[in-house]
C-alpha atoms as a PDB file:
ATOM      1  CA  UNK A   1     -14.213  50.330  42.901  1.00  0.00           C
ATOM      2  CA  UNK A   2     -14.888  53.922  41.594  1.00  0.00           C
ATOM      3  CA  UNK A   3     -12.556  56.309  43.200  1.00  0.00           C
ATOM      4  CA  UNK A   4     -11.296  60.104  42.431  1.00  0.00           C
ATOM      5  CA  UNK A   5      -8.245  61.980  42.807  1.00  0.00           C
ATOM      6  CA  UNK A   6      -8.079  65.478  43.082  1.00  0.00           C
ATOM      7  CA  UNK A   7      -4.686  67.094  41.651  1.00  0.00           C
ATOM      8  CA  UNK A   8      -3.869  70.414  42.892  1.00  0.00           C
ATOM      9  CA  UNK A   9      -0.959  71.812  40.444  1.00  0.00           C
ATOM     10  CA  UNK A  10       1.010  74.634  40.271  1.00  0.00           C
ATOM     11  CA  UNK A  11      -1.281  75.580  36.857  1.00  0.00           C
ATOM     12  CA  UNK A  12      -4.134  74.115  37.433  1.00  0.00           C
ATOM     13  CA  UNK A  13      -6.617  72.032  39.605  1.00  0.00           C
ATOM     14  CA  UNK A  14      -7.855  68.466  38.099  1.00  0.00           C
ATOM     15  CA  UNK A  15      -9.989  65.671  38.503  1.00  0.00           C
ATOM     16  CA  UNK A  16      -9.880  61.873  37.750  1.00  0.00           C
ATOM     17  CA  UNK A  17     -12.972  59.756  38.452  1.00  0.00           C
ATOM     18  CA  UNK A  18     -12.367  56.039  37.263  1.00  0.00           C
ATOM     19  CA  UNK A  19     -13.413  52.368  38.036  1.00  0.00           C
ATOM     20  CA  UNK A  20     -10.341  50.726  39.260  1.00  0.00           C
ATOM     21  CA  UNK A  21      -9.947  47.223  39.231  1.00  0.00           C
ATOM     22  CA  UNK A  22      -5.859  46.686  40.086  1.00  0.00           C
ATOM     23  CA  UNK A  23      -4.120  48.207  37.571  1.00  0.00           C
ATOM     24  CA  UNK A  24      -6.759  48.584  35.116  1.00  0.00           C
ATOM     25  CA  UNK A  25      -7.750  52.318  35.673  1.00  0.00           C
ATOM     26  CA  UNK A  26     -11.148  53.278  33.496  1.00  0.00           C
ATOM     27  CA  UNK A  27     -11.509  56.953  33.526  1.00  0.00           C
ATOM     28  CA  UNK A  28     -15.293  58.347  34.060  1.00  0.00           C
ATOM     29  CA  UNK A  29     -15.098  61.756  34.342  1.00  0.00           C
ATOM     30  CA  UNK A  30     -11.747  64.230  33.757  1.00  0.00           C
ATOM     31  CA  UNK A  31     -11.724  68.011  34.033  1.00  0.00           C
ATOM     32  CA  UNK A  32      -9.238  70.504  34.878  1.00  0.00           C
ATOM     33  CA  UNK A  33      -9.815  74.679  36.117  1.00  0.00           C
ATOM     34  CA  UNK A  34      -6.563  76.876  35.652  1.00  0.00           C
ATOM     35  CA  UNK A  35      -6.479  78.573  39.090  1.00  0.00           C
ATOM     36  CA  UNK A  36      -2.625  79.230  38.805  1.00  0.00           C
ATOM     37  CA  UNK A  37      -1.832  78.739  42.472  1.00  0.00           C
ATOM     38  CA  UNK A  38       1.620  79.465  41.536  1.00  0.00           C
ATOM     39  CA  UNK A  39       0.698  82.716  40.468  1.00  0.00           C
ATOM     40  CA  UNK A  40       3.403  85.451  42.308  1.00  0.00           C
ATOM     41  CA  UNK A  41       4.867  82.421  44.482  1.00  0.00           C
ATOM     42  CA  UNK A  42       8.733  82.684  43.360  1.00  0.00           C
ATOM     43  CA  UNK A  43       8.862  85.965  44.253  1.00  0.00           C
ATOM     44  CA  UNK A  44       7.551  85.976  47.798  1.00  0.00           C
ATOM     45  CA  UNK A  45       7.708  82.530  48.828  1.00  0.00           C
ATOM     46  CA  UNK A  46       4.101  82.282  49.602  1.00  0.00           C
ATOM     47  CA  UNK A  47       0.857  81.506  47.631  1.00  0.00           C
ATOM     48  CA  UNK A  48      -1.546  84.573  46.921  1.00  0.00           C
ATOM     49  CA  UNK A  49      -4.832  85.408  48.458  1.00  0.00           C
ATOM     50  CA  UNK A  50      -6.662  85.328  44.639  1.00  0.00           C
ATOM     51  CA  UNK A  51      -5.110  81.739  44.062  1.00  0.00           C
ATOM     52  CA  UNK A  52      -5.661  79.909  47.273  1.00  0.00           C
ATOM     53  CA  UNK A  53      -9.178  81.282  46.387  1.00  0.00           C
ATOM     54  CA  UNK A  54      -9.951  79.881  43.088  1.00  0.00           C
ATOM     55  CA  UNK A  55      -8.000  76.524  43.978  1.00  0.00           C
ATOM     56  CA  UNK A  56     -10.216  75.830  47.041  1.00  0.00           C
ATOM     57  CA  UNK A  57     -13.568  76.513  45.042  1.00  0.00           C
ATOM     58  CA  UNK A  58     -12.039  74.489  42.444  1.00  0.00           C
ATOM     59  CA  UNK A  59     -11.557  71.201  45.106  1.00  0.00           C
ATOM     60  CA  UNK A  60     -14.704  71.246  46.689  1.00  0.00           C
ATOM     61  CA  UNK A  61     -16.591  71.879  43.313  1.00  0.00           C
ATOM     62  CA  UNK A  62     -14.974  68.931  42.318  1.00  0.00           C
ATOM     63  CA  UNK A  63     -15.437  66.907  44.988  1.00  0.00           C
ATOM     64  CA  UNK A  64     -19.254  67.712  44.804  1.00  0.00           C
ATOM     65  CA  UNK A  65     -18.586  66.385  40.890  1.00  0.00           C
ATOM     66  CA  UNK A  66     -16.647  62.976  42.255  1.00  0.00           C
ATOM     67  CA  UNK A  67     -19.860  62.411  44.728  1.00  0.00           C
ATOM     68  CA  UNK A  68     -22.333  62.909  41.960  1.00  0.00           C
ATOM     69  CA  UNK A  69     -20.096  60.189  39.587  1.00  0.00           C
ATOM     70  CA  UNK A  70     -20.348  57.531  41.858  1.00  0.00           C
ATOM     71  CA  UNK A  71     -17.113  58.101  43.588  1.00  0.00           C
ATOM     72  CA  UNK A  72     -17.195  56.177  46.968  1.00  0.00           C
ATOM     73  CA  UNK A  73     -13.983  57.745  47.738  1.00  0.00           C
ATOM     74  CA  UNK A  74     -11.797  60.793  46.809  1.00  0.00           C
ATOM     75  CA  UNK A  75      -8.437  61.714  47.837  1.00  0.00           C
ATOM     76  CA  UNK A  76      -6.298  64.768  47.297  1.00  0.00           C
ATOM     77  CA  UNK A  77      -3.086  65.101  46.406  1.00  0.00           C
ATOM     78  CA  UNK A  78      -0.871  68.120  45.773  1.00  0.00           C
ATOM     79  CA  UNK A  79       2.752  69.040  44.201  1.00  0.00           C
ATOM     80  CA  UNK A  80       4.952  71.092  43.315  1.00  0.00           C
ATOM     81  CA  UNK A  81       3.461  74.279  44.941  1.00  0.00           C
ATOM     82  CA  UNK A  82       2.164  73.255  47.652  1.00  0.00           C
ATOM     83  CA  UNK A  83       5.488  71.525  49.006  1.00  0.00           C
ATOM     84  CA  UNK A  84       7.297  74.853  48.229  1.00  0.00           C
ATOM     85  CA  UNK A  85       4.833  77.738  49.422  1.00  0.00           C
ATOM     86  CA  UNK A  86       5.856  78.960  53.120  1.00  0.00           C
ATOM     87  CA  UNK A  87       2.064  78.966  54.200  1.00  0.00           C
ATOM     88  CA  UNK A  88       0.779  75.902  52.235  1.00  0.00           C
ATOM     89  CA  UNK A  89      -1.361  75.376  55.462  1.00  0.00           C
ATOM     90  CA  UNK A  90      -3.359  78.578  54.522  1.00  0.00           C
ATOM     91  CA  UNK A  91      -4.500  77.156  51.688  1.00  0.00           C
ATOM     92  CA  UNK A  92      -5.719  73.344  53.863  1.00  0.00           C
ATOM     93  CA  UNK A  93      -7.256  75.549  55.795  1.00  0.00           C
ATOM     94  CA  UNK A  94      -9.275  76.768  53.444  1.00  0.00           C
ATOM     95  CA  UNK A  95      -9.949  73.490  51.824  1.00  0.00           C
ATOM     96  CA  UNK A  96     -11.004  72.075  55.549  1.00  0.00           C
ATOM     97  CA  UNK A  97      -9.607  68.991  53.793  1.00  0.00           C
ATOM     98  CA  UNK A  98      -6.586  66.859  54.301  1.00  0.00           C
ATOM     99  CA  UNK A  99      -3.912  67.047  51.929  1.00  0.00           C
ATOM    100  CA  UNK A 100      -1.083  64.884  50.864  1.00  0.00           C
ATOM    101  CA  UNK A 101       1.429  67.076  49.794  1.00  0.00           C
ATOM    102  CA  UNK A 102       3.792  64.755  47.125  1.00  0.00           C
ATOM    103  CA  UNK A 103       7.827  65.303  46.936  1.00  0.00           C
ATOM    104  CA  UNK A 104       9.632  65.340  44.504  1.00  0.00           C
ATOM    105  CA  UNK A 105      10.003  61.548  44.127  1.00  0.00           C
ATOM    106  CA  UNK A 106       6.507  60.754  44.894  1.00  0.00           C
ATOM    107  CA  UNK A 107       5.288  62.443  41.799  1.00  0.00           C
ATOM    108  CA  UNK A 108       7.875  60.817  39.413  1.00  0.00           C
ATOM    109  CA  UNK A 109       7.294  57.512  40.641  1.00  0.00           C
ATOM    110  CA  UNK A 110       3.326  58.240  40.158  1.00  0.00           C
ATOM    111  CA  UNK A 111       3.714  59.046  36.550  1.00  0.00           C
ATOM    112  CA  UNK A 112       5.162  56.475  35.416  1.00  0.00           C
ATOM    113  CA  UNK A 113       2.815  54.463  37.427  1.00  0.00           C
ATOM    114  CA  UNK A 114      -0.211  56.120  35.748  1.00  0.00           C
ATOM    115  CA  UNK A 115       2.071  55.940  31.908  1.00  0.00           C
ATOM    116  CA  UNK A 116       2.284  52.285  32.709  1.00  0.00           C
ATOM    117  CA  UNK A 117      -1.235  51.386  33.290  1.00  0.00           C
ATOM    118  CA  UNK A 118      -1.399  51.687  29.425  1.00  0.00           C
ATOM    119  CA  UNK A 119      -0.292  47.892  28.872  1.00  0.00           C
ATOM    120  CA  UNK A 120       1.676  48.646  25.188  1.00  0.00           C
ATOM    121  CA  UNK A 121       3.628  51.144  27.230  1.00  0.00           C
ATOM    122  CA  UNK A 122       3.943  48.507  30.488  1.00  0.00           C
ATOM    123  CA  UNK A 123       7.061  46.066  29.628  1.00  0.00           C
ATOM    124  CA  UNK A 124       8.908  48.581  27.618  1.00  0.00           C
ATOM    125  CA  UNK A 125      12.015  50.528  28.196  1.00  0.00           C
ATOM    126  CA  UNK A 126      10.913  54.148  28.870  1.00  0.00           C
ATOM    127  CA  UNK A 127      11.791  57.328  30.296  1.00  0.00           C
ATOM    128  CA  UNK A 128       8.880  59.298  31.340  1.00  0.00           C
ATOM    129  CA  UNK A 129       8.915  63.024  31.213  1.00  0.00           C
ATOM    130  CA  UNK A 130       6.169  65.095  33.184  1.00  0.00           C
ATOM    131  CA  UNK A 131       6.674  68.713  32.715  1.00  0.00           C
ATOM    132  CA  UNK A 132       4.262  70.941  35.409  1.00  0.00           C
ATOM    133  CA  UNK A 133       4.044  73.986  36.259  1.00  0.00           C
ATOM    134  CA  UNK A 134       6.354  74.215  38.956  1.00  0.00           C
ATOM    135  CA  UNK A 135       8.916  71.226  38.401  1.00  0.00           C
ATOM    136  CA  UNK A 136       9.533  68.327  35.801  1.00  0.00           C
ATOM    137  CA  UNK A 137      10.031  64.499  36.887  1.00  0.00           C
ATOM    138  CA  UNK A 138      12.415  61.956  34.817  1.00  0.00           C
ATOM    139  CA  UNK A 139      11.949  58.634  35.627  1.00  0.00           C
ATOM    140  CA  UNK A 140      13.296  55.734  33.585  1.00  0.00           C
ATOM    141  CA  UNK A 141      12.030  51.905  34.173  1.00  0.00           C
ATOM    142  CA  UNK A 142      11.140  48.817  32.356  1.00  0.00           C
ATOM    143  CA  UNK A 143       9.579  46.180  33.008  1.00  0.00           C
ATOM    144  CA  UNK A 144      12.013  44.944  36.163  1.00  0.00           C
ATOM    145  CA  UNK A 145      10.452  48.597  37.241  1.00  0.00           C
ATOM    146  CA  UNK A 146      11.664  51.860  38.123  1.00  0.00           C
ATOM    147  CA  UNK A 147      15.718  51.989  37.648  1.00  0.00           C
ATOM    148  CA  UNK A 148      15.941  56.191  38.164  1.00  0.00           C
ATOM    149  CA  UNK A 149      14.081  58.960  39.200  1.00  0.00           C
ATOM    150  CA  UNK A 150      14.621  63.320  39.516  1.00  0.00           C
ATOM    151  CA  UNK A 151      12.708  65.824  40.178  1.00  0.00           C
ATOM    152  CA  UNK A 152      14.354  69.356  39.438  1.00  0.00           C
ATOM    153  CA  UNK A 153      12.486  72.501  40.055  1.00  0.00           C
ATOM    154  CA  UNK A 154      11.671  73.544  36.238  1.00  0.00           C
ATOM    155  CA  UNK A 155       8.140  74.178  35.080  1.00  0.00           C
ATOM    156  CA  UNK A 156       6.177  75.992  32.847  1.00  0.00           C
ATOM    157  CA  UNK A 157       4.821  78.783  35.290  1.00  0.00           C
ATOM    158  CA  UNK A 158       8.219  78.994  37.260  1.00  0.00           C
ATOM    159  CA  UNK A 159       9.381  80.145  34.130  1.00  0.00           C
ATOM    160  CA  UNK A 160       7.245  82.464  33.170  1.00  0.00           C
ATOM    161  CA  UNK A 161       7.251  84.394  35.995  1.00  0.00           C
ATOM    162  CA  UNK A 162      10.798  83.955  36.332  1.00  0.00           C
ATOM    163  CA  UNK A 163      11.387  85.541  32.187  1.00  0.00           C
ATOM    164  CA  UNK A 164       9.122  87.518  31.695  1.00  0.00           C
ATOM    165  CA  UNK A 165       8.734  87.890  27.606  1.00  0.00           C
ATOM    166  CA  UNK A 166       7.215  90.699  25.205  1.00  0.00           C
ATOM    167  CA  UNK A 167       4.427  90.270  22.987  1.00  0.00           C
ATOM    168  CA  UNK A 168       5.474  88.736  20.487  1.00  0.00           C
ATOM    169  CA  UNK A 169       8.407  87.353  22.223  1.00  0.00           C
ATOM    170  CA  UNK A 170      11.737  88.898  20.711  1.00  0.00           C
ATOM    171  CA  UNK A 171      13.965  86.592  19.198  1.00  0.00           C
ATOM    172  CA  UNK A 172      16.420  87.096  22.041  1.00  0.00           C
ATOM    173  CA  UNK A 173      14.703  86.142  24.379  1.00  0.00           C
ATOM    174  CA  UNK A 174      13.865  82.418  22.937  1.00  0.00           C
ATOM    175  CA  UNK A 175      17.422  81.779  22.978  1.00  0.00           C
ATOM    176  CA  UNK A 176      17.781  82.722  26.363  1.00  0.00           C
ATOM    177  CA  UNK A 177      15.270  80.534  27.506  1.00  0.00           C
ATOM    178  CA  UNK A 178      16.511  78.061  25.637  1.00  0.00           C
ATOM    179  CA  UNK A 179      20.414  78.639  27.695  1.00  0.00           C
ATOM    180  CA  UNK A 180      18.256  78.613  30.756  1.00  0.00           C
ATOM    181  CA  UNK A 181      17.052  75.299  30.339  1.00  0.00           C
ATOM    182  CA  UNK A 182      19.810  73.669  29.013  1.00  0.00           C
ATOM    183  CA  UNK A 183      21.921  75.066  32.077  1.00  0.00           C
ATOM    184  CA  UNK A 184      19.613  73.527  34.546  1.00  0.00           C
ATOM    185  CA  UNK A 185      19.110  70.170  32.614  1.00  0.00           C
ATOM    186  CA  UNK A 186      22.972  70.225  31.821  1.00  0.00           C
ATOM    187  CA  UNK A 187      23.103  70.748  36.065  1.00  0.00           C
ATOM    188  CA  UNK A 188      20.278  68.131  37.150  1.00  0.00           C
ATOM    189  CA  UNK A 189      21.002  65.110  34.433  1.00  0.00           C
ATOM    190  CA  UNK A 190      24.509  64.537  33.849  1.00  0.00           C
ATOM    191  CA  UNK A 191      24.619  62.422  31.317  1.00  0.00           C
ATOM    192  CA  UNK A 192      26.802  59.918  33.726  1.00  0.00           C
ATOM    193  CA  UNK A 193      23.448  58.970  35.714  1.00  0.00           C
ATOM    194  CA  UNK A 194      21.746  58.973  32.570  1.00  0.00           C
ATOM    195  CA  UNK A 195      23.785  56.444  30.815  1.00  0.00           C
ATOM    196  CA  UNK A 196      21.407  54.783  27.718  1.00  0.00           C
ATOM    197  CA  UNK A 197      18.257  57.165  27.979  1.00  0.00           C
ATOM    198  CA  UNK A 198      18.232  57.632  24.270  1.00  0.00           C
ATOM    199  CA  UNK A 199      17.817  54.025  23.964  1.00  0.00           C
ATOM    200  CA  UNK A 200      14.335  54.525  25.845  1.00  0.00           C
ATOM    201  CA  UNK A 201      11.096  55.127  24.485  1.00  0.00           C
ATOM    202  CA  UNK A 202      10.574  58.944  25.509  1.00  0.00           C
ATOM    203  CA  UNK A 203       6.723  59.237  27.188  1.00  0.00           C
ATOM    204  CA  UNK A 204       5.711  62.982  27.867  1.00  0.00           C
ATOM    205  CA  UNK A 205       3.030  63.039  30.535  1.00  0.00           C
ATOM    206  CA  UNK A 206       0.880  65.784  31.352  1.00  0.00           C
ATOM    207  CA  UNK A 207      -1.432  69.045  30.154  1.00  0.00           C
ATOM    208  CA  UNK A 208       1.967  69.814  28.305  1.00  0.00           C
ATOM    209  CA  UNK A 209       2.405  66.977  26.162  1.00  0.00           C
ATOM    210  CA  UNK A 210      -1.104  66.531  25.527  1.00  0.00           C
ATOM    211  CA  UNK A 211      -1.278  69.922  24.059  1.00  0.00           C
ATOM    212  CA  UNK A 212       1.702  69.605  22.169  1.00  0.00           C
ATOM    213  CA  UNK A 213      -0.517  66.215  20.348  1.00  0.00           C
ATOM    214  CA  UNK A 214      -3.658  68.135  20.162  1.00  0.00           C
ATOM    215  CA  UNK A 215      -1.753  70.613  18.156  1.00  0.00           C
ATOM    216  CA  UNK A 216       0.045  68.883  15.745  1.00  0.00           C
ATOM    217  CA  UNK A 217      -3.264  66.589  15.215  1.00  0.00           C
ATOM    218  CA  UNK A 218      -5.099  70.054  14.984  1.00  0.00           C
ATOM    219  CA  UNK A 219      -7.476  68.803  17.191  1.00  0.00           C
ATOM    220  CA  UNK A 220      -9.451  71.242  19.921  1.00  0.00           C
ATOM    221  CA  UNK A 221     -11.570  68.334  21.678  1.00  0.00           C
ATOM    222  CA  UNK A 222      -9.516  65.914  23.791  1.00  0.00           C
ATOM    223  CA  UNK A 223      -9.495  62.485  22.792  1.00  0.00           C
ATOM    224  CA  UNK A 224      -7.109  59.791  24.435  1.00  0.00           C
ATOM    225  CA  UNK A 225      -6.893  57.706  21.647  1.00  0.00           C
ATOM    226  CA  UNK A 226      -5.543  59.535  18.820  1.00  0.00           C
ATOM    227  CA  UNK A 227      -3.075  61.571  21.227  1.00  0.00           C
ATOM    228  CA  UNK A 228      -1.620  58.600  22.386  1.00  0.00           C
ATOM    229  CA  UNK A 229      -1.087  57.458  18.861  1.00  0.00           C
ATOM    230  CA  UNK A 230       0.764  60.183  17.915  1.00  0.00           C
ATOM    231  CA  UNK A 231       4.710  60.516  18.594  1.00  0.00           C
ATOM    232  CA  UNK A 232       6.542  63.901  17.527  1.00  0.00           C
ATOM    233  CA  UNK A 233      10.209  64.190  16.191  1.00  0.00           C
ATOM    234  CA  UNK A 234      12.493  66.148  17.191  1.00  0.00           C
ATOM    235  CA  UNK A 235      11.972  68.876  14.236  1.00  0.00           C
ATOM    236  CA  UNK A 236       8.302  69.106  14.940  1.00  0.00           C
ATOM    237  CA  UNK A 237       8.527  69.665  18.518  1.00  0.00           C
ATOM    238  CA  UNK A 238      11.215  72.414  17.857  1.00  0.00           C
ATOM    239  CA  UNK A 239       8.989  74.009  14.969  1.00  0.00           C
ATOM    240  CA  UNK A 240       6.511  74.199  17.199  1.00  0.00           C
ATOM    241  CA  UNK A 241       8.308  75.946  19.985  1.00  0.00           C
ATOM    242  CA  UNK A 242       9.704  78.352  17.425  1.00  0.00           C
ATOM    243  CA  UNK A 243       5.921  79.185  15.612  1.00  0.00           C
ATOM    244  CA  UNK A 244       4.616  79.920  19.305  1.00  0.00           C
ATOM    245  CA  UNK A 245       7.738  81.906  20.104  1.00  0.00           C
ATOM    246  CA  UNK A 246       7.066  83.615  16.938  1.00  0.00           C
ATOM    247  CA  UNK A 247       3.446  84.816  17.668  1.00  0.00           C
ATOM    248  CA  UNK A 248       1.669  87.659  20.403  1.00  0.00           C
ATOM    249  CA  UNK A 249      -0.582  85.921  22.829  1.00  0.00           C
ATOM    250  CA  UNK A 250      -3.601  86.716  20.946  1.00  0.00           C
ATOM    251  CA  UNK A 251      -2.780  84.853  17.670  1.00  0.00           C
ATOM    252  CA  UNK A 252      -1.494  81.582  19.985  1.00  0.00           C
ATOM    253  CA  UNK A 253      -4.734  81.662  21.503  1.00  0.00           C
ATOM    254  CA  UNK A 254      -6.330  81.150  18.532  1.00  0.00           C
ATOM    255  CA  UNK A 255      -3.920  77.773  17.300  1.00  0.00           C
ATOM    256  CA  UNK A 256      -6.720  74.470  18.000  1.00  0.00           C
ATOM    257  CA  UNK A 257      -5.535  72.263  20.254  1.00  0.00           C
ATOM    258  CA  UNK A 258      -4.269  75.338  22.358  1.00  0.00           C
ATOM    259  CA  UNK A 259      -6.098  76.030  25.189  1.00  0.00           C
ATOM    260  CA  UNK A 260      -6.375  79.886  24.889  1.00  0.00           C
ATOM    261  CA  UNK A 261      -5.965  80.059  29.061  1.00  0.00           C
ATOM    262  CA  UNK A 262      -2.396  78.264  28.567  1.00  0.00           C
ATOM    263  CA  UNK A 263      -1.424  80.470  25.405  1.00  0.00           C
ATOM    264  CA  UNK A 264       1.475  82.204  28.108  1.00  0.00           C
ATOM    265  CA  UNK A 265       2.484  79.034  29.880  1.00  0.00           C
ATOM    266  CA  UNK A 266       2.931  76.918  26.537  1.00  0.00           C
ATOM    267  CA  UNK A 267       6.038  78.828  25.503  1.00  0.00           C
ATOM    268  CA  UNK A 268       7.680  77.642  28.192  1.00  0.00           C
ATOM    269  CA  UNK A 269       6.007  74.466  28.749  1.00  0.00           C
ATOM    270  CA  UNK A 270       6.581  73.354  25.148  1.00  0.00           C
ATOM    271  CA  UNK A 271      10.977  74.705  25.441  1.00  0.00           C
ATOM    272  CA  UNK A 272      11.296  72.362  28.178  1.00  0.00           C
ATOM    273  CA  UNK A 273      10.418  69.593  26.266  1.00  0.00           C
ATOM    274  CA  UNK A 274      12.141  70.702  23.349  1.00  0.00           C
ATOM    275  CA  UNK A 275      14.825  70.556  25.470  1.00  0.00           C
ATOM    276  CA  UNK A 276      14.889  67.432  27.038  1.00  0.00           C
ATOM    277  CA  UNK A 277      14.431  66.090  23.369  1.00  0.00           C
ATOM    278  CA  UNK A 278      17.606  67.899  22.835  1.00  0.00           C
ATOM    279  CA  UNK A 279      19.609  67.159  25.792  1.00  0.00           C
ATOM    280  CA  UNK A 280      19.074  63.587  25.379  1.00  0.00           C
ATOM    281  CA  UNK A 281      19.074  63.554  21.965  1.00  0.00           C
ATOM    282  CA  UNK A 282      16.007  61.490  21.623  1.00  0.00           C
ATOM    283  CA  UNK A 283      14.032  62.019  18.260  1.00  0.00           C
ATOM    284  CA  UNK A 284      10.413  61.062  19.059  1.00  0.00           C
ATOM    285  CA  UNK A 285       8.416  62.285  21.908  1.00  0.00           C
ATOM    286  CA  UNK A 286       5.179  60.280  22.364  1.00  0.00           C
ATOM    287  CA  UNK A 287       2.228  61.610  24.281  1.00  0.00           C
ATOM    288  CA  UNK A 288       0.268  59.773  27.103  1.00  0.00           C
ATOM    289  CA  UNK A 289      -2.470  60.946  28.699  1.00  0.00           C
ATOM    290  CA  UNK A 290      -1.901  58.995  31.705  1.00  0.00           C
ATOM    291  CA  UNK A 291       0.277  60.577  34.275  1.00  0.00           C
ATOM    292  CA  UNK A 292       0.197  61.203  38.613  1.00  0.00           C
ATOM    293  CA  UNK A 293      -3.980  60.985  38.938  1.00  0.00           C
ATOM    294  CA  UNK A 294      -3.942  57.309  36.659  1.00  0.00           C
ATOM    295  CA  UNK A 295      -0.774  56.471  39.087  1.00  0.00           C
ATOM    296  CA  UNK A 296      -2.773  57.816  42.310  1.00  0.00           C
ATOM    297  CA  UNK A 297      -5.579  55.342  41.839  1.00  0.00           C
ATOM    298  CA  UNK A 298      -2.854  52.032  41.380  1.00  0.00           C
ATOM    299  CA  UNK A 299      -1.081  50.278  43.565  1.00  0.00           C
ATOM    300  CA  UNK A 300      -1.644  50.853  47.324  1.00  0.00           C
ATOM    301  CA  UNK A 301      -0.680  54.536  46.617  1.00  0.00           C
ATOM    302  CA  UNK A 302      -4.222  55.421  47.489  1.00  0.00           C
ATOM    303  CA  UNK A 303      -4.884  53.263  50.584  1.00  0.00           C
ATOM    304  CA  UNK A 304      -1.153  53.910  52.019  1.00  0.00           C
ATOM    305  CA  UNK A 305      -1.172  57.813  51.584  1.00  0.00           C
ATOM    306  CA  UNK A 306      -5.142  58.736  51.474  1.00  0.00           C
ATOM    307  CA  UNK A 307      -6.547  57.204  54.019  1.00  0.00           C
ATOM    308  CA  UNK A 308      -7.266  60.836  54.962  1.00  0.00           C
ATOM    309  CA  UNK A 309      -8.924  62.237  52.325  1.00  0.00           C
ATOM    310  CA  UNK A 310     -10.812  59.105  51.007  1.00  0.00           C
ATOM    311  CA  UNK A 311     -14.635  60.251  52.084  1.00  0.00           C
ATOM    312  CA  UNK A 312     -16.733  61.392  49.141  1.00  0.00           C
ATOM    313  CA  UNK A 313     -18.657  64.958  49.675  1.00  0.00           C
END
């Protein structure tokens, strides 16, 4: 059956059309808008007038683009922002569309469904990362399944506007973001509950990871294949954090692979991961393309929790 998921982020609004046939998930169309619905949320607790905007043209655009794939249903999901905003409903409203509005949980046990649909990655001991814009999700499993599962509220955007940073960034200022995450991770994972991580394969998920492999292939046209060949160490992830720390926006909108919209949010975006390589001490990230949309469309996730939002417009 061809179906599409709609994933309203804290970043950005995506799409996934694919043929789905169990767990096999065939992707047929993928796009993404930056609408930044996070935009000015930490501050006031609420989502802005410009954002809830841009985010519902965004769905129903794509939602038009599901119909015209051949998408006989289409649900849509949201995260981090959403389940944090004091007037989310202002934003449904404006959709006219049901929503189902993930936790915390839901969206780490989602990407590592949608990691594991890729069957070299499906038996093996992992720990899959998915950095966003407003939170990050740890879950380990194997192939008995999921063993553990977080969400803690640090993302990319929530940073941003949280540390505000010159251009270029001073040097200070890297090392305080660095204290900041490793505080929170220190906080969040203890390495008690966390016992035999490093012995997992580390799987980053996401626009995040996917732009850290673009990069270091020097690639500026996505291509599943060769980013999920390619697995980072520990010293390139952390040479990359410190070039774009090193650079004004303007020159780090010009790196391929770096989608010039995400030039701000990929200092922080790119730390976090850093730091999780760090904090665990794991010295290879690898990259899937495969994340929350990929584990929307498996299972009985879609049925169970969609029912509402299925019909194709």
């Amino acid at each position: 059956m061809r179906r599409g998921v709609i994933d309203i982020g804290t970043n950005s609004v995506k799409l996934l059309v694919a043929d789905c046939h169990g767990r096999a998930v065939q992707p047929v169309a993928e796009t993404s808008r930056q609408t930044r619905l996070g935009r000015g949320l930490y501050d006031s607790g609420r989502l802005q007038p410009e954002p809830i905007t841009d985010t519902a043209e965004a769905v129903h655009d794509y939602l038009h683009l599901a119909k015209r794939e051949g998408a006989v249903e289409t649900g849509i999901i949201a995260t981090s922002a959403m389940r944090e905003a004091d007037n989310a409903l202002e934003l449904i409203d404006a959709l006219g569309q049901a929503v189902t509005i993930l936790s915390g949980d839901d969206e780490a046990r989602l990407a590592y469904a949608g990691v594991t649909t890729d069957s070299r990655l499906a038996k093996r001991d992992l720990l899959v990362i998915d950095v966003g814009g407003g939170s990050t999700e740890f879950t380990r499993g194997n192939a008995r399944g999921i063993e553990r599962h977080v969400s803690i509220p640090l993302g990319s955007v929530r940073l941003l506007e949280g540390n505000p940073v010159d251009d270029p960034p001073a040097a200070g200022q890297l090392k305080r973001a660095r204290k900041i995450i490793d505080d929170q991770l220190q906080q969040s994972l203890p390495g008690s509950d966390w016992n035999g991580a490093v012995e997992c394969e580390l799987i980053g998920t996401g626009g995040v990871a996917t732009i850290f492999a673009m990069m270091e292939l020097g690639i500026g046209i996505f291509d599943r294949d060769r980013i999920e060949q390619i697995t980072l160490t520990q010293q390139q992830a952390t040479d990359w954090c410190e070039r774009l720390w090193s650079l004004p926006l303007g020159q780090r909108r010009e790196i391929t692979g770096l989608p010039a919209n995400r030039a701000d949010v990929a200092l922080f975006g790119s730390l976090i991961y850093e730091r999780v390589m760090n904090h665990f001490d794991h010295k290879q990230l690898q990259a899937s393309t495969r994340g929350i949309r990929f584990g929307a469309l498996v299972g009985d996730f879609f049925e169970k929790n969609l029912a509402k939002t299925r019909r194709a417009h």
